[in-house]
Protein backbone atom coordinates (compact mmCIF):
# COMPACT_ATOMS: atom_id res chain seq x y z
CA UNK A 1 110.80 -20.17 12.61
CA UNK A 2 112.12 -22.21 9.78
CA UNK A 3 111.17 -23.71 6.23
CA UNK A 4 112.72 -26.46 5.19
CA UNK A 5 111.63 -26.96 0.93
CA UNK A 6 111.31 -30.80 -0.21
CA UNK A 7 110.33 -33.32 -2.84
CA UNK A 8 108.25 -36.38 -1.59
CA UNK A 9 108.60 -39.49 -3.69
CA UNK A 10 105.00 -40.98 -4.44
CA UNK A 11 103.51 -43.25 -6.80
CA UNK A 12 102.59 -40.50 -9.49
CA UNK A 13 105.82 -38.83 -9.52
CA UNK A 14 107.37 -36.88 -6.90
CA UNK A 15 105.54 -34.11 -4.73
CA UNK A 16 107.61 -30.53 -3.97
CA UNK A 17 106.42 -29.50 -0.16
CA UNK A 18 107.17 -27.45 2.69
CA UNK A 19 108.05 -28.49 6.42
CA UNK A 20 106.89 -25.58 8.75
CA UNK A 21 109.00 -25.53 12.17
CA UNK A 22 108.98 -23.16 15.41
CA UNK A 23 111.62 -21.88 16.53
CA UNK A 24 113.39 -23.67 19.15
CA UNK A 25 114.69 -27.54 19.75
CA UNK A 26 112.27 -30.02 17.90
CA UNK A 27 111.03 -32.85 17.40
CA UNK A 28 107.49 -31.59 17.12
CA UNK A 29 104.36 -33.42 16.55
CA UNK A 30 103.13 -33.55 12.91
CA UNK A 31 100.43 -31.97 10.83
CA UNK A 32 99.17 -31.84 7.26
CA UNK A 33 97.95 -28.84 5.81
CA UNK A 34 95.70 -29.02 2.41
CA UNK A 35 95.36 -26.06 0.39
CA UNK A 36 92.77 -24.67 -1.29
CA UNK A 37 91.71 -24.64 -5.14
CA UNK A 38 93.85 -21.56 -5.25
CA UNK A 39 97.17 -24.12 -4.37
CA UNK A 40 100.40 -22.86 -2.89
CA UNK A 41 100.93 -19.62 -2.62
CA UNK A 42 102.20 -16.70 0.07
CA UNK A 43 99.38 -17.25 2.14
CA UNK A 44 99.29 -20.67 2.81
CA UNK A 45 103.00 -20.55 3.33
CA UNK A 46 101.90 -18.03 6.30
CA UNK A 47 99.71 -20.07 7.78
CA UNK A 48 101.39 -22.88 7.84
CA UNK A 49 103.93 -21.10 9.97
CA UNK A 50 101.13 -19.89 12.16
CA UNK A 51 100.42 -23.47 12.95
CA UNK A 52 103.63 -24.53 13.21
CA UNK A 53 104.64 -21.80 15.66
CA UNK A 54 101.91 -23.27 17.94
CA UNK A 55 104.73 -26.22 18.32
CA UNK A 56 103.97 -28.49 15.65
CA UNK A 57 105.77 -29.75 12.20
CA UNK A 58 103.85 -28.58 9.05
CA UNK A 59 103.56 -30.21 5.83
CA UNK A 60 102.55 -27.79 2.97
CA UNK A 61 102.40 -29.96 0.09
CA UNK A 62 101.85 -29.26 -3.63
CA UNK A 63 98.74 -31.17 -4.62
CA UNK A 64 99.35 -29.51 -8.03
CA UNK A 65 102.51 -31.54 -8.65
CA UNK A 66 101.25 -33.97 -11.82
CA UNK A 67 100.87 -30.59 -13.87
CA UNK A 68 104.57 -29.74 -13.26
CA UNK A 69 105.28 -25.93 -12.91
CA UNK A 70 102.65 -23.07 -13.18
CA UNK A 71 102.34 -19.19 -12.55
CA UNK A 72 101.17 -19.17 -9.12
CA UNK A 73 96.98 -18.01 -9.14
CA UNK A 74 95.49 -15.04 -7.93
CA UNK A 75 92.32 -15.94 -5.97
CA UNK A 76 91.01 -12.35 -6.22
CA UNK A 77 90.60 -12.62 -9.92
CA UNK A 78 89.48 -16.41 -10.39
CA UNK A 79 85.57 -15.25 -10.20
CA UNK A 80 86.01 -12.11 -12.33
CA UNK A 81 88.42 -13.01 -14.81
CA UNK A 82 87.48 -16.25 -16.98
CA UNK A 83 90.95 -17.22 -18.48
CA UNK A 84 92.15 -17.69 -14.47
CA UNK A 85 88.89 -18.95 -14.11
CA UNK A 86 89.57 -21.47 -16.05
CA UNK A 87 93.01 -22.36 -15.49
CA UNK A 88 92.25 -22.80 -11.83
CA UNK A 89 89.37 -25.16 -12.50
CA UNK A 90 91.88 -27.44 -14.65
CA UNK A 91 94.50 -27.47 -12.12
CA UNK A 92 91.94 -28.49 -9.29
CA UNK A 93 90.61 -31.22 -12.16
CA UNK A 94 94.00 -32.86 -11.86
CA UNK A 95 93.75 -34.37 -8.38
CA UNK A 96 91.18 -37.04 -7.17
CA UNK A 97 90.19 -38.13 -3.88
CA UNK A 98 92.08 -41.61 -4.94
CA UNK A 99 95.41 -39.61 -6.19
CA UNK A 100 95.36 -37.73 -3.13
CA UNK A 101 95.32 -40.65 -0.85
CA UNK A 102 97.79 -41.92 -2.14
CA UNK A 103 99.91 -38.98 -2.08
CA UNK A 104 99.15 -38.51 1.87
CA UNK A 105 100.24 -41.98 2.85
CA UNK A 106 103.62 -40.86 1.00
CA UNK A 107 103.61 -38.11 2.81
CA UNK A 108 103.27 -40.37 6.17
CA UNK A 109 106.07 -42.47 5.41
CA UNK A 110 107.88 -39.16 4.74
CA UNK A 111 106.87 -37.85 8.13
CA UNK A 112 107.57 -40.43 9.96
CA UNK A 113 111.44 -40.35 9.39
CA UNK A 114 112.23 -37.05 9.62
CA UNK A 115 114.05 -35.91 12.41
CA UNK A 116 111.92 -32.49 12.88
CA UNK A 117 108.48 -34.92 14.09
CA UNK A 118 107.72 -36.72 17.09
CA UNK A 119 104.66 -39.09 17.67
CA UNK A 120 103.26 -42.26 15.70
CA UNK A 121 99.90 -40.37 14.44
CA UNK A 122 99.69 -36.80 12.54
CA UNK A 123 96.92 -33.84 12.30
CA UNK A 124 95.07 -32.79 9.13
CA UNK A 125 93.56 -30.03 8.46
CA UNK A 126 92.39 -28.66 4.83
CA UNK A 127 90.46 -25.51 3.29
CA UNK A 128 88.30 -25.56 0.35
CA UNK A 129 88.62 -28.75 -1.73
CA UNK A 130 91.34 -29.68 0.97
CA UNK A 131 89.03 -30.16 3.69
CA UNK A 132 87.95 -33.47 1.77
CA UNK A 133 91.41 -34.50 1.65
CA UNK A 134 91.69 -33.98 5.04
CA UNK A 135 88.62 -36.10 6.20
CA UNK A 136 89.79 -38.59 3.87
CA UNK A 137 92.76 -39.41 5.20
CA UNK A 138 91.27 -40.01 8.43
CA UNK A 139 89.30 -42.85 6.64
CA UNK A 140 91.90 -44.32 4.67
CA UNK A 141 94.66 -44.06 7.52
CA UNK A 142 92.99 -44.56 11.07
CA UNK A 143 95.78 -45.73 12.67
CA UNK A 144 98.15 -42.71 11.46
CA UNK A 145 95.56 -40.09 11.58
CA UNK A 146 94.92 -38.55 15.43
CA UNK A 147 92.53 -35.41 14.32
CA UNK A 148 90.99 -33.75 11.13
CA UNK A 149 89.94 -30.74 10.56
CA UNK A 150 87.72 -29.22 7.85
CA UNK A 151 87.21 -25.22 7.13
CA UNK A 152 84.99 -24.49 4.41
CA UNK A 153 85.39 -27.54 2.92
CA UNK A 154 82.95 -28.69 -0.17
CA UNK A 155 82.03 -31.53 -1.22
CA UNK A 156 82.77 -33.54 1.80
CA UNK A 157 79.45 -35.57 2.05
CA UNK A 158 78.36 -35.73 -1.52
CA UNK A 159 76.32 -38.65 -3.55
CA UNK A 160 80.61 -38.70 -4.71
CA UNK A 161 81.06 -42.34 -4.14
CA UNK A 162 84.40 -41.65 -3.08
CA UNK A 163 83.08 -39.10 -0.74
CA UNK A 164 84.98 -38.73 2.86
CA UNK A 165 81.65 -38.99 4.66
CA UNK A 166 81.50 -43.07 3.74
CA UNK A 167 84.62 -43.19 5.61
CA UNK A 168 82.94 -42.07 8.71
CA UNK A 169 82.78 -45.74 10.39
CA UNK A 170 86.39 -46.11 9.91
CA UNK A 171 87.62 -43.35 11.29
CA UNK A 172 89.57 -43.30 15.16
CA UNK A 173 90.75 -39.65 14.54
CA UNK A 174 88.82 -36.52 16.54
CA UNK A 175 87.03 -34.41 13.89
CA UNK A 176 86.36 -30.51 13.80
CA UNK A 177 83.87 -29.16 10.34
CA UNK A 178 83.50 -25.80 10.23
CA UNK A 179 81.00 -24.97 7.41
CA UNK A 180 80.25 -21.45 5.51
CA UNK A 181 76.65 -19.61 5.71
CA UNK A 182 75.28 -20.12 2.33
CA UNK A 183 77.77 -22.18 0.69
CA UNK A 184 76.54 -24.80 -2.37
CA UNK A 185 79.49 -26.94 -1.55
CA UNK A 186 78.42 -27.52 1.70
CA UNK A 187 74.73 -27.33 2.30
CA UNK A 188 71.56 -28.11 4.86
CA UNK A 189 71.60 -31.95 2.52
CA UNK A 190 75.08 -32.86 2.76
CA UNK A 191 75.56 -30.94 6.60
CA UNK A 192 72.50 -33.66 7.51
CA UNK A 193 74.45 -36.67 5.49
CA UNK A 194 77.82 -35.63 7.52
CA UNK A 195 76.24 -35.23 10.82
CA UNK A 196 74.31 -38.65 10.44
CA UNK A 197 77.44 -40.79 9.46
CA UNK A 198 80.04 -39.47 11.92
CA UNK A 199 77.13 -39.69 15.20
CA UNK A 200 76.11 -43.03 13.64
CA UNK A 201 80.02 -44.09 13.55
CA UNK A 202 80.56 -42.52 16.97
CA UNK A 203 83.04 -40.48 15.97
CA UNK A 204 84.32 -38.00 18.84
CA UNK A 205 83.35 -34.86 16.54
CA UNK A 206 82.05 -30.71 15.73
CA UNK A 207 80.18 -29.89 13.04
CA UNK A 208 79.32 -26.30 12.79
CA UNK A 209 78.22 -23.61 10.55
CA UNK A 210 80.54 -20.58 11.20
CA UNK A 211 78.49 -17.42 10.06
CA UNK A 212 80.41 -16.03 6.95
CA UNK A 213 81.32 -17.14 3.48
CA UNK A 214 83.23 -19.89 1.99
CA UNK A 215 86.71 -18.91 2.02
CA UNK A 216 86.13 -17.47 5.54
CA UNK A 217 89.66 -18.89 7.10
CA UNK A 218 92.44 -17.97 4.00
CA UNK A 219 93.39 -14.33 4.29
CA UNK A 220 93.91 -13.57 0.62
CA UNK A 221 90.39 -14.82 -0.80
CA UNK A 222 87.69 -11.96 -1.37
CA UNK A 223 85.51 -13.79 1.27
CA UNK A 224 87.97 -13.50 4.09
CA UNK A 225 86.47 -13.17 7.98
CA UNK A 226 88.60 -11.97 10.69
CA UNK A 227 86.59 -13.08 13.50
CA UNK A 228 85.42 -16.76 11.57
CA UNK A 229 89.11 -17.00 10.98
CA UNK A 230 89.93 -16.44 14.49
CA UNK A 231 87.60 -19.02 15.99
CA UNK A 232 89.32 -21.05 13.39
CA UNK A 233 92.72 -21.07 14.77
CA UNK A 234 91.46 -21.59 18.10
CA UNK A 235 89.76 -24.36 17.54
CA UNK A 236 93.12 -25.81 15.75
CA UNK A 237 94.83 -24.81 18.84
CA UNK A 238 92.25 -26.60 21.27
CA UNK A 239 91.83 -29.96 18.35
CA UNK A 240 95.54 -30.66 18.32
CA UNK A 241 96.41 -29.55 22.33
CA UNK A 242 94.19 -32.47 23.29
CA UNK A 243 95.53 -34.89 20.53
CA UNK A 244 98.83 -34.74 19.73
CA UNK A 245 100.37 -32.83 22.15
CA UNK A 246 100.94 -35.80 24.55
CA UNK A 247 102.56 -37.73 21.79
């Protein structure tokens, strides 16, 4: 395995990231991985290896950049203690669906020229507030974008007019949603919203409700699931096998 650390040039600055690699002779076909609220941290360094060892290239990117450096947070505390509480909620306040698409096509220009990926379209996938990010650049970038994925994502078919459902007709990409049991970002409404835009766009698609709580996939939040996160790597494993593997 190997981890190669990077800044990607975009128009708000420039964005420090993570390439995830197997093992082994590249190039490898490409994927984008959007944190959660929590940002960077051990974890999603770890499973961004985990993906990549399945034989693909891994972006981990910063989405916290525009703030410039900051202790790293501990999702275990955010709901008990209010001062990280509140320190996550203004670091998540400083990216927009807008900023963030504009930081992902960066990151597909980046992609595209680096001798560690293969293939003219990329994967997303995205936890949390990064499952929007991931739908969204399926919208915005159709052409670049070959499959998005979605784990416990909120707010991803909102009354938000920027919301990634709108996108829905646009989209060429294969889609996998995973929602949580009982989740506010993510309910029966906006389930119903996302479920009528991507049949109505024809998008090739899942939408499920996994049973267990937001946060279900990320191994250090509270809420973690072994057996949701499981069926969430498989179903990485089978999304990406039949759409970027051939590249």
């Amino acid at each position: 395995m190997t981890e190669r650390s990077m800044m990607i040039p975009t128009p708000d600055g420039a964005c420090d990231a993570s390439l995830h690699t197997p093992t082994g002779k590249g190039p490898w076909p490409a994927v984008i991985m959007y944190p959660d609220a929590g940002g960077v941290r051990a974890t999603f360094h770890a499973m961004a290896q985990r993906l990549a060892d399945l034989g693909y290239a891994v972006l981990l990117p910063n989405l916290y950049y525009r703030v410039g450096e900051f202790e790293p947070l501990d999702v275990r505390t955010v709901f008990t203690d209010p001062a990280e509480r509140a320190r996550l909620m203004g670091l998540a306040s400083s990216v927009t669906e807008e900023g963030v698409a504009r930081d992902t096509e960066a990151m597909l220009d980046f992609l595209a020229v680096q001798p560690e990926v293969t293939g003219t379209k990329v994967g997303t996938t995205g936890y949390c507030m990064g499952g929007s990010f991931a739908l969204t650049a399926a919208g915005r970038f159709p052409d670049r974008v070959a499959a998005a994925a979605s784990f416990h994502g909120g707010q991803i078919a909102s009354t938000a007019p920027d919301s990634p459902h709108l996108l829905a007709g646009a989209m060429t990409a294969k889609v996998y949603i995973a929602g949580a049991e009982n989740d506010a970002s993510f309910g029966a409404e906006q389930f119903g919203r996302m479920s009528a835009a991507l049949t109505d766009a024809d998008v090739d698609h899942v939408l499920v409700t996994y049973p267990a709580a937001h946060g279900f996939a990320v191994p250090d939040n509270p809420t973690y699931d072994d057996n949701a996160a499981a069926r969430h790597w498989q179903a990485l494993e089978d999304l990406y096998a039949s759409t970027l593997a051939a590249q």
